[in-house]
N, C-alpha and C. Protein backbone atom coordinates (compact mmCIF):
# COMPACT_ATOMS: atom_id res chain seq x y z
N UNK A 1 43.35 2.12 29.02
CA UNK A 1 42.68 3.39 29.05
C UNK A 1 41.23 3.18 29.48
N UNK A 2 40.43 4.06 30.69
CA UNK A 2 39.08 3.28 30.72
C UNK A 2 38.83 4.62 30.26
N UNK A 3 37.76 4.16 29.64
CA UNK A 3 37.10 5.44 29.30
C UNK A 3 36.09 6.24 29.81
N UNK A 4 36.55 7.15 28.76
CA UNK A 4 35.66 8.87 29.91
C UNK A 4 34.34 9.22 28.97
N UNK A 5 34.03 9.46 30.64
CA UNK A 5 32.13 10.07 30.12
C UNK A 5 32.15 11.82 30.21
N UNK A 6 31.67 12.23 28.73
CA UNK A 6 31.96 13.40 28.80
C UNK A 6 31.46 13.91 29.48
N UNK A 7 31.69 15.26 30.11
CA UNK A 7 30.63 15.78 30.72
C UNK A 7 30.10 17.08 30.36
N UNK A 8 30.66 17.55 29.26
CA UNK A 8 29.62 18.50 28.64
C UNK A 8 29.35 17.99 26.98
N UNK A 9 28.26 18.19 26.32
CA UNK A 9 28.57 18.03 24.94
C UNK A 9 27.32 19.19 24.07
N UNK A 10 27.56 19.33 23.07
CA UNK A 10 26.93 20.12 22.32
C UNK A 10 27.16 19.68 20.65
N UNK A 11 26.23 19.87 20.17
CA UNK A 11 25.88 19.03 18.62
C UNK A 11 26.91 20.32 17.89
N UNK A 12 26.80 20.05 16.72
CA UNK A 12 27.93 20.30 15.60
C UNK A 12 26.42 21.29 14.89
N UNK A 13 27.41 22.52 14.73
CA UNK A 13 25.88 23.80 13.80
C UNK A 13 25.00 23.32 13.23
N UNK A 14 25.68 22.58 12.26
CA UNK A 14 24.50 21.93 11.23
C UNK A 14 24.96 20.51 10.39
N UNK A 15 24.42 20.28 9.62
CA UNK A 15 24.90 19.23 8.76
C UNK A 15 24.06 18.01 9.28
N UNK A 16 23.47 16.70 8.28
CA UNK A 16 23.58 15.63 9.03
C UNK A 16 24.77 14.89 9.44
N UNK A 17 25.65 15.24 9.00
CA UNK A 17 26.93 14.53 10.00
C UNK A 17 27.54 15.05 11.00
N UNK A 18 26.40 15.78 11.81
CA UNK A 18 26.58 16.46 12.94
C UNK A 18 26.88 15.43 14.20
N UNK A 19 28.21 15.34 14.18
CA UNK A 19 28.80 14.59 15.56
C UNK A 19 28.79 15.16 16.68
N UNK A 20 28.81 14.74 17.49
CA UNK A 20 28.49 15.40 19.01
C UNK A 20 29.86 15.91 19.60
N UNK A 21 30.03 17.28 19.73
CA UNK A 21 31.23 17.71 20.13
C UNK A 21 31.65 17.66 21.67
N UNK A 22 32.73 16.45 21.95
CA UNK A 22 32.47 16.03 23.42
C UNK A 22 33.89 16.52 23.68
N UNK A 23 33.92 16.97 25.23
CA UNK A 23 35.06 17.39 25.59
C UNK A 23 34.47 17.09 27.98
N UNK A 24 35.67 16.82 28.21
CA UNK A 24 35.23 17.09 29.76
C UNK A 24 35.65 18.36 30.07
N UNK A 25 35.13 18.75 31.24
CA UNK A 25 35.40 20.53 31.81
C UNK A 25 36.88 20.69 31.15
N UNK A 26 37.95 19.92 31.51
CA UNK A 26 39.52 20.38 31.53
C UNK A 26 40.21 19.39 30.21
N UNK A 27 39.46 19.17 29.03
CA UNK A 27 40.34 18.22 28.30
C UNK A 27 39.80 18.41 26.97
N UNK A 28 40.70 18.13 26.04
CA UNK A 28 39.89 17.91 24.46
C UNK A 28 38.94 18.25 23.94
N UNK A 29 38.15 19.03 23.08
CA UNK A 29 36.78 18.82 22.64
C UNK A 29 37.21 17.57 21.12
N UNK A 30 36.20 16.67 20.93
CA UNK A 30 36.18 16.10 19.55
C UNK A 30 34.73 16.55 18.86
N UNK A 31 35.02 16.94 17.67
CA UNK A 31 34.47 17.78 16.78
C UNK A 31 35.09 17.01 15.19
N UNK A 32 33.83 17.66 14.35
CA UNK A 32 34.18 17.17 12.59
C UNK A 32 34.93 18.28 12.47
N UNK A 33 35.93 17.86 11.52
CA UNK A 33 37.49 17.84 11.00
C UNK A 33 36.95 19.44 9.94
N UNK A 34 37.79 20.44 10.33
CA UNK A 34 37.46 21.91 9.40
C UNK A 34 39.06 21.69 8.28
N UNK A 35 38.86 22.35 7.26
CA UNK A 35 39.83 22.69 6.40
C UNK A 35 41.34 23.28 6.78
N UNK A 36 40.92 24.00 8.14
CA UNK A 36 41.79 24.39 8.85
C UNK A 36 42.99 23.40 9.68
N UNK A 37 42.58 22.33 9.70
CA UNK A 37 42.54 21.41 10.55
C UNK A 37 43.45 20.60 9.82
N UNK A 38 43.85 20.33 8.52
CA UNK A 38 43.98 19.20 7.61
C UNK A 38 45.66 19.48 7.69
N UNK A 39 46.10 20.43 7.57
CA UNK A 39 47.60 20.60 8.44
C UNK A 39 48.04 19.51 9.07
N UNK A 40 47.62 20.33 10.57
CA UNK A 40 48.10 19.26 11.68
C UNK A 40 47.72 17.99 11.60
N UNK A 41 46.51 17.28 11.02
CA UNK A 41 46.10 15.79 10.61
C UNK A 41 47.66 15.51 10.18
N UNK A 42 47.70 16.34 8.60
CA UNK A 42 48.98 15.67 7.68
C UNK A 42 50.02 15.57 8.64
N UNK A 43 50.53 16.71 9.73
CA UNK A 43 51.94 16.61 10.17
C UNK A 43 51.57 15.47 11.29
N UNK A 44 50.25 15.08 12.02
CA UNK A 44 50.34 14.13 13.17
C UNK A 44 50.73 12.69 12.51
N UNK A 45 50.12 12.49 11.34
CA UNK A 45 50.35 11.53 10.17
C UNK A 45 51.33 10.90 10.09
N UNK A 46 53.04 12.12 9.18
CA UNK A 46 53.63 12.18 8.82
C UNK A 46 54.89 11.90 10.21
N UNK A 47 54.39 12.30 11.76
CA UNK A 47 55.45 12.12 12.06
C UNK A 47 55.38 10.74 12.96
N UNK A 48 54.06 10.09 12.84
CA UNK A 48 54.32 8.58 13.26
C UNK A 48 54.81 7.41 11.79
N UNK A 49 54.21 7.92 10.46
CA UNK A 49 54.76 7.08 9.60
C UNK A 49 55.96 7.30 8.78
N UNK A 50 56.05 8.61 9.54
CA UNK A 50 57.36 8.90 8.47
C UNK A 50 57.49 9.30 7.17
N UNK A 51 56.02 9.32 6.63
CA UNK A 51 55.67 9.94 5.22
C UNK A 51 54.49 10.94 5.12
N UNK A 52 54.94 12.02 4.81
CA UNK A 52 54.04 13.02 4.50
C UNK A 52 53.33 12.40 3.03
N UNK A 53 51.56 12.78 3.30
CA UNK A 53 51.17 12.45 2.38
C UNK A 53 49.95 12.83 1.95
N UNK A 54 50.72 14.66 1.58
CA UNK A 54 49.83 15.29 1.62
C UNK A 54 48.20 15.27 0.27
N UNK A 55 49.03 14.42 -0.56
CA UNK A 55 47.47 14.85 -1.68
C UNK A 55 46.66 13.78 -0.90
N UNK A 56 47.25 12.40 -0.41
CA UNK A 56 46.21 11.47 0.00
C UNK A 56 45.56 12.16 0.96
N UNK A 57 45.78 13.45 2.05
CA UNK A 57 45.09 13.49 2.88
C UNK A 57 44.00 14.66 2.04
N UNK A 58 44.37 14.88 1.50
CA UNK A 58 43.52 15.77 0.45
C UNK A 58 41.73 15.18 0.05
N UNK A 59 42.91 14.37 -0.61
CA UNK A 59 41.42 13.47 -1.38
C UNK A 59 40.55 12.72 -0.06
N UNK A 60 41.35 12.40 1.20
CA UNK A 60 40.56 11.99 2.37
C UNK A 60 39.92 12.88 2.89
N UNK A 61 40.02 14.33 3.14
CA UNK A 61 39.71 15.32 3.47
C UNK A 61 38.23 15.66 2.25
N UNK A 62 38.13 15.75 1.51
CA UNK A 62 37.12 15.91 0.06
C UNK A 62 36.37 14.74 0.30
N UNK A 63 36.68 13.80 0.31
CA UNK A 63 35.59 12.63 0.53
C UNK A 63 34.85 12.43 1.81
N UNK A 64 35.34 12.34 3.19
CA UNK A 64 34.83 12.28 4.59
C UNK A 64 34.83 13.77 4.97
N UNK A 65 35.16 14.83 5.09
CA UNK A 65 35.17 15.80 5.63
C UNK A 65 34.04 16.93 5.43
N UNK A 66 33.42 16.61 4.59
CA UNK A 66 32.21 17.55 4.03
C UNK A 66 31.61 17.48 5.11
N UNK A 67 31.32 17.03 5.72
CA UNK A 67 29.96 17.19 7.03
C UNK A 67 28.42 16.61 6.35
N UNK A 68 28.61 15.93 5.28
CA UNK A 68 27.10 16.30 4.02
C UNK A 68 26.38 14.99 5.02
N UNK A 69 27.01 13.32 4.88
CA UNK A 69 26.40 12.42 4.84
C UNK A 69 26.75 11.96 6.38
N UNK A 70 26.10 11.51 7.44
CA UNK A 70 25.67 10.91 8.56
C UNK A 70 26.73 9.35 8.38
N UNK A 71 27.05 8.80 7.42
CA UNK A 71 27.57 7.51 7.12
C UNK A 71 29.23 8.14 6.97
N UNK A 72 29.61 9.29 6.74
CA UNK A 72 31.01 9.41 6.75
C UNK A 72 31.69 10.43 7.90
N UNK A 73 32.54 10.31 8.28
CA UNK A 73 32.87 10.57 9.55
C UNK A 73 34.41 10.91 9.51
N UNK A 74 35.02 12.38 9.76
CA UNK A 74 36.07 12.71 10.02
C UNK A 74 36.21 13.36 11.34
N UNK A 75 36.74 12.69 12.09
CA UNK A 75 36.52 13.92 13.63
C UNK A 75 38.20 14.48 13.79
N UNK A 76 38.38 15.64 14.51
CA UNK A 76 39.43 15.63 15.15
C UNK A 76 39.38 16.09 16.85
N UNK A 77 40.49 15.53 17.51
CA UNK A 77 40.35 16.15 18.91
C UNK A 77 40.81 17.49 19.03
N UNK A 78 40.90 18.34 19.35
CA UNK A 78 41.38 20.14 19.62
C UNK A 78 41.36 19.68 21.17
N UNK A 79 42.45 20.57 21.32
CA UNK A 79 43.24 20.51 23.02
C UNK A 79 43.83 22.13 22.87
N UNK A 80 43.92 22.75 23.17
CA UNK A 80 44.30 24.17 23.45
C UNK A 80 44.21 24.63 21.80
N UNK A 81 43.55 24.52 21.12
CA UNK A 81 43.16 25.52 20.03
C UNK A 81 44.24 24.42 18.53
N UNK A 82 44.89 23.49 19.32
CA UNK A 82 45.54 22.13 18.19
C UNK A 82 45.04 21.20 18.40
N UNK A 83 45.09 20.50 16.79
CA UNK A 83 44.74 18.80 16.60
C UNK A 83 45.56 18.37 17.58
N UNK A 84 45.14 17.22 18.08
CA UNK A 84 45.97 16.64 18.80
C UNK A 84 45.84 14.77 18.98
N UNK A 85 44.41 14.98 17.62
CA UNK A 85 44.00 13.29 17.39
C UNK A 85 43.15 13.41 16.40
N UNK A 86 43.16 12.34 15.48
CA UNK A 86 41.95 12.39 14.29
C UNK A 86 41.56 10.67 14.48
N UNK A 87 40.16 10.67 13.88
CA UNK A 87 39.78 9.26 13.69
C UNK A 87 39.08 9.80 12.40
N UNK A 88 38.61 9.10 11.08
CA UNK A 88 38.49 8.63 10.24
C UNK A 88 37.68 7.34 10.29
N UNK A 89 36.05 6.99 9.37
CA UNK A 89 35.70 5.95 9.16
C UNK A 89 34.18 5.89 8.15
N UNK A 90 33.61 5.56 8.21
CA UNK A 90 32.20 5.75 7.44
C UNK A 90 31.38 4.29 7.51
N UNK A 91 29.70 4.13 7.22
CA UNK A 91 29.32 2.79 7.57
C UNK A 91 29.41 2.29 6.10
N UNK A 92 29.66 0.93 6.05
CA UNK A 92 29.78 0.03 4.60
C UNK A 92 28.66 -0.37 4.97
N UNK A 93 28.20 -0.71 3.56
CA UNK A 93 26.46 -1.62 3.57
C UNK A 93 27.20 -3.03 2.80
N UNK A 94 26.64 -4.00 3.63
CA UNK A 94 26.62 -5.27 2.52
C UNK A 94 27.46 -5.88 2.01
N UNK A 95 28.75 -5.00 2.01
CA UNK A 95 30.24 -6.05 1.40
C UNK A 95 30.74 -7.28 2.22
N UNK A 96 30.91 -7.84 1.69
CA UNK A 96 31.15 -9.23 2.28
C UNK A 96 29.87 -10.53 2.76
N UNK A 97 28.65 -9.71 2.44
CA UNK A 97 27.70 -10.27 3.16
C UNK A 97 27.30 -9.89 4.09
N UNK A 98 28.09 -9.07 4.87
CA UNK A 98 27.78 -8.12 6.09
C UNK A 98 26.77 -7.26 6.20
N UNK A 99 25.63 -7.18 6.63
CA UNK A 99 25.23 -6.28 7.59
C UNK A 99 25.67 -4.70 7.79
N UNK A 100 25.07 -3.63 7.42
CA UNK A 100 25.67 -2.16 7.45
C UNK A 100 26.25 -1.97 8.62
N UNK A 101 27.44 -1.85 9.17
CA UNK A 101 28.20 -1.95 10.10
C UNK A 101 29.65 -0.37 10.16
N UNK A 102 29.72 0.45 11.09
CA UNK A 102 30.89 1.46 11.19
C UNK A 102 32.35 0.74 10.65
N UNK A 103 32.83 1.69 9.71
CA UNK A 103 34.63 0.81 9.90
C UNK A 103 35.26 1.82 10.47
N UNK A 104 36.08 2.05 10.92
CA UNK A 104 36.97 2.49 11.11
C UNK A 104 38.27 2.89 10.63
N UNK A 105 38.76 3.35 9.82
CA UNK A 105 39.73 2.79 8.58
C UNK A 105 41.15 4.03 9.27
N UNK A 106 41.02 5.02 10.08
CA UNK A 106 42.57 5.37 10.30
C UNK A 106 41.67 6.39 11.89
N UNK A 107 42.73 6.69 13.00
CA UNK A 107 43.28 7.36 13.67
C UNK A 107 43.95 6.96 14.54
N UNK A 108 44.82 8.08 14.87
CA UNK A 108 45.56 8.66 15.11
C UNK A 108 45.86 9.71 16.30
N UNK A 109 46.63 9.59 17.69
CA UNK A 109 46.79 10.70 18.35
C UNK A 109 48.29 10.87 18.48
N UNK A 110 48.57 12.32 18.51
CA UNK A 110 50.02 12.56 18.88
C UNK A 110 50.72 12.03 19.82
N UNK A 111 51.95 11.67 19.62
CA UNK A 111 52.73 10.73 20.46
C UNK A 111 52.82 11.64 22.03
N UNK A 112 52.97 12.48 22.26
CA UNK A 112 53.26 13.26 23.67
C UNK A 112 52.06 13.04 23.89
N UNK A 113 50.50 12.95 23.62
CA UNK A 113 48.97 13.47 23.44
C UNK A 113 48.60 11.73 24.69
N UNK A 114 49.34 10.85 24.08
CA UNK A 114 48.71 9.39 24.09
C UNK A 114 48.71 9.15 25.61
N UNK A 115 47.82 8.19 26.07
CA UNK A 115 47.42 7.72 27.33
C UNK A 115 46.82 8.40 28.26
N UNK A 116 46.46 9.85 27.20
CA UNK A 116 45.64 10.67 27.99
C UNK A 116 43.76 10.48 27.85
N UNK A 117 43.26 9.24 26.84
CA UNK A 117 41.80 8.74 27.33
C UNK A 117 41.79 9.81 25.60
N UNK A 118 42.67 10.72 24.99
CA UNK A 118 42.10 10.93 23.89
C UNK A 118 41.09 9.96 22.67
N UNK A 119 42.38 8.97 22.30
CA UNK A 119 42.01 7.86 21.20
C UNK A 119 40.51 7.27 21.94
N UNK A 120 40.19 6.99 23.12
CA UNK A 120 39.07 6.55 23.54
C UNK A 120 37.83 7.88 23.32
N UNK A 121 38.04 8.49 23.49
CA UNK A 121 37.01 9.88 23.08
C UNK A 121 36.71 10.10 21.59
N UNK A 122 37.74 9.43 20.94
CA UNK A 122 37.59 9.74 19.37
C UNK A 122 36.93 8.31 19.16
N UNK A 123 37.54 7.41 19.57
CA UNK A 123 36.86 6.34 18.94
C UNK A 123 35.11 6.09 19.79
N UNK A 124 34.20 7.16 21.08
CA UNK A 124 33.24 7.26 21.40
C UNK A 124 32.50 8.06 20.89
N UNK A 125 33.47 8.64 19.89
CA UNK A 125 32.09 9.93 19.45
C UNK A 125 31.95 9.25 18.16
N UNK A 126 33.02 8.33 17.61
CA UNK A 126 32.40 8.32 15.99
C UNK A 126 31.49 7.18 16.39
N UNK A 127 31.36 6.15 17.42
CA UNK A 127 30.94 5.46 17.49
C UNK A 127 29.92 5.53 17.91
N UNK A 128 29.25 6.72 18.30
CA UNK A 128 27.78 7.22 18.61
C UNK A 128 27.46 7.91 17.22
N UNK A 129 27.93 7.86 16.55
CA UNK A 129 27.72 9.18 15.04
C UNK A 129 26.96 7.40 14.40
N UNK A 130 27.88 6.37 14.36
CA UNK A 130 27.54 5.63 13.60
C UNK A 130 26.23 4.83 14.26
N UNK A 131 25.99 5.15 15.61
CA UNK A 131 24.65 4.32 15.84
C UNK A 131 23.56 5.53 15.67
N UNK A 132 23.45 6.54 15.74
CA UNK A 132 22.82 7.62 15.20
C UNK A 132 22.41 7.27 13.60
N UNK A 133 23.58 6.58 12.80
CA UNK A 133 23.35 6.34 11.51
C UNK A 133 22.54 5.13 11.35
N UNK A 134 22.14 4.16 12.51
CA UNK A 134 21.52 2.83 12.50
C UNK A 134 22.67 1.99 12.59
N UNK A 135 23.74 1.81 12.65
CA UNK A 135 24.36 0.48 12.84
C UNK A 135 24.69 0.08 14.22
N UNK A 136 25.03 -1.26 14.23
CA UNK A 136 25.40 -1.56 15.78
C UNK A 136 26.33 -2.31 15.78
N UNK A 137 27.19 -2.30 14.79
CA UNK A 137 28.61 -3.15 14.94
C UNK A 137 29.88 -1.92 14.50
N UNK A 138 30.99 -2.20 15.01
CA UNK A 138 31.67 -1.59 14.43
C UNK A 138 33.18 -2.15 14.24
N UNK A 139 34.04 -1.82 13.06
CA UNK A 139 35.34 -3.08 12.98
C UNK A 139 36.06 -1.92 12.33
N UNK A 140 37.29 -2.72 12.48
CA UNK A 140 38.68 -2.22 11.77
C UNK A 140 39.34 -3.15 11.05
N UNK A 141 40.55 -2.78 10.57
CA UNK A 141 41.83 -3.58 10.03
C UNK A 141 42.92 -2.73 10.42
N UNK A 142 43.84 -3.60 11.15
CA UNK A 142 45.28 -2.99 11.33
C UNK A 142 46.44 -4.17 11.01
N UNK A 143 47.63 -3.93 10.59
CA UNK A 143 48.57 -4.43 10.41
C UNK A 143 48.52 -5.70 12.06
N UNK A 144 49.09 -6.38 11.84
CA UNK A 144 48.86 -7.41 12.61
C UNK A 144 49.97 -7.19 13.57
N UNK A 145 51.74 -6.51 12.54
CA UNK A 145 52.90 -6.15 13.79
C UNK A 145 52.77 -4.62 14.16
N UNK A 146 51.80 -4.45 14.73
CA UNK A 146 51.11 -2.95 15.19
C UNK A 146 50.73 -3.14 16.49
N UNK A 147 51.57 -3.33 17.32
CA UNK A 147 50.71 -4.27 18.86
C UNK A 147 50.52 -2.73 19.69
N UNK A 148 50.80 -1.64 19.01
CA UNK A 148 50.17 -0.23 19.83
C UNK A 148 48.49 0.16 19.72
N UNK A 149 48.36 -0.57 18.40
CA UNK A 149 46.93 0.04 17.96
C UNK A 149 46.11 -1.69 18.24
N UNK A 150 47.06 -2.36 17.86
CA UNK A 150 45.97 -3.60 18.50
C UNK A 150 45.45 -3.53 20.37
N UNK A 151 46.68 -3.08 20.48
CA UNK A 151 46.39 -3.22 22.30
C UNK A 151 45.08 -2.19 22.69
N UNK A 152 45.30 -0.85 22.06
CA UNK A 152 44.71 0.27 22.33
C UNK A 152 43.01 -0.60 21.69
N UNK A 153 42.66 -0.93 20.55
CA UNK A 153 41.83 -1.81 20.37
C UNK A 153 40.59 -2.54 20.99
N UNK A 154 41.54 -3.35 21.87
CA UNK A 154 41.27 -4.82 22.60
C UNK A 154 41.19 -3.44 23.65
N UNK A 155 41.74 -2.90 24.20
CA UNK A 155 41.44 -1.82 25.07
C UNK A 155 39.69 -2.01 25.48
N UNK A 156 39.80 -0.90 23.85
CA UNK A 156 37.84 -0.88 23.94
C UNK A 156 36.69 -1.61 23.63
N UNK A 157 37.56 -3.17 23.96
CA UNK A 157 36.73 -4.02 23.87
C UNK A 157 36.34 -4.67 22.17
N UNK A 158 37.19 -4.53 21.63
CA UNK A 158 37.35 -4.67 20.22
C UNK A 158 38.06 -6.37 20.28
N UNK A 159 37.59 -7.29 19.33
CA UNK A 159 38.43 -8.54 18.89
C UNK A 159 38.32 -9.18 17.81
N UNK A 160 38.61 -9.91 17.46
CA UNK A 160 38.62 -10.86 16.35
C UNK A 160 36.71 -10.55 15.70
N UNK A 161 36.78 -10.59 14.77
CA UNK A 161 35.39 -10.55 14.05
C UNK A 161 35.52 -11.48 12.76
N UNK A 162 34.71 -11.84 12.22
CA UNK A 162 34.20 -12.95 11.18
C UNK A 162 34.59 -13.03 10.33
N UNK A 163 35.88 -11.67 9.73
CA UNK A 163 36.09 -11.62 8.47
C UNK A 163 37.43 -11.72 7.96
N UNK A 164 38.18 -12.53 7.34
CA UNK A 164 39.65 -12.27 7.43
C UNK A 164 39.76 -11.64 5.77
N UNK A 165 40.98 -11.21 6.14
CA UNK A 165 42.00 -10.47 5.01
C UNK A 165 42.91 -11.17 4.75
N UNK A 166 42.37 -11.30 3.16
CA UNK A 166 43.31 -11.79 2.21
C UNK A 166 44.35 -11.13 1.47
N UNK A 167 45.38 -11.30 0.88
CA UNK A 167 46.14 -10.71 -0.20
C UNK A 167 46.81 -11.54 -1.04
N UNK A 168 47.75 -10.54 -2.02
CA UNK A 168 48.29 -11.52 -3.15
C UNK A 168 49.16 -10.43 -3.71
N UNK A 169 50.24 -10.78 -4.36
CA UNK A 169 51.18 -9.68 -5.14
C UNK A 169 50.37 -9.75 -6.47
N UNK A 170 50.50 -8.42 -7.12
CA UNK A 170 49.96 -8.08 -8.31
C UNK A 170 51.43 -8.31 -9.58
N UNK A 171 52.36 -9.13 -9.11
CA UNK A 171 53.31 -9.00 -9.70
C UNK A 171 53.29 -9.85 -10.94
């Protein structure tokens, strides 16, 4: 996917987590995520994992979606008046030793939606929200047998970074 330079944009009414609402003449606007909106998130969700899950998107929606703080970040894409992509992320200070840095922690575009330069528009606007916030790094975590979201990734120039993930059964 190379990515697209918007060519119109206009700031978000108010809020400091006013993300820049980018769309080209004929495609997408990405905009912060309205109440209205939290629907189609859950059903775009539900029909790549197969699980509706709706209180978690609840409590995700209540925590990132306020518009209050510049460090948390819910966008969605709108394409003819529907979601049609969400990204999700906020900046961490200091865990790990790290440096205040963007994560990225979930999106998402509809399966018919994909290879249309959306996921690259979502992942350019939060990624200007978060240098607006002062950071200049930005990372994820994805399942490792996920070679759709790794590829899409490495796409935008995304790779290996300093930190690995551990686990352990709580059993």
């Amino acid at each position: 996917m190379a990515p697209l330079i918007p060519t119109m944009t206009s700031k978000r009414p108010a809020g400091p987590n006013a993300a820049l609402s980018t769309a080209p003449a004929d495609g997408p606007i990405v905009r912060a995520v309205q109440r209205a909106d939290l629907d189609q998130v859950i059903a775009i969700d539900a029909g790549v994992t197969g699980l509706e899950k709706r209180k978690y998107w609840a409590s995700v929606y209540r925590r990132y979606g306020s518009g209050e703080r510049s460090e948390q970040q819910f966008l969605v894409a709108i394409d003819q008046g529907r979601v049609v992509g969400f990204i999700i992320g906020e900046v961490r200070d200091w865990e790990f030793g790290s440096p205040p840095c963007g994560w990225v922690f979930a999106i998402d575009v509809l399966p018919q939606a994909r290879l249309g330069g959306i996921g690259t528009r979502l992942l350019e606007t939060i990624s200007a929200a978060f240098r607006r916030a002062g950071v200049r790094k930005l990372r994820t975590m994805l399942a490792r047998d996920n070679p759709l979201i790794l590829s899409f990734f490495r796409s935008q120039g995304m790779m290996a970074g300093p930190l690995i993930s551990l686990e352990m059964d709580l059993e």
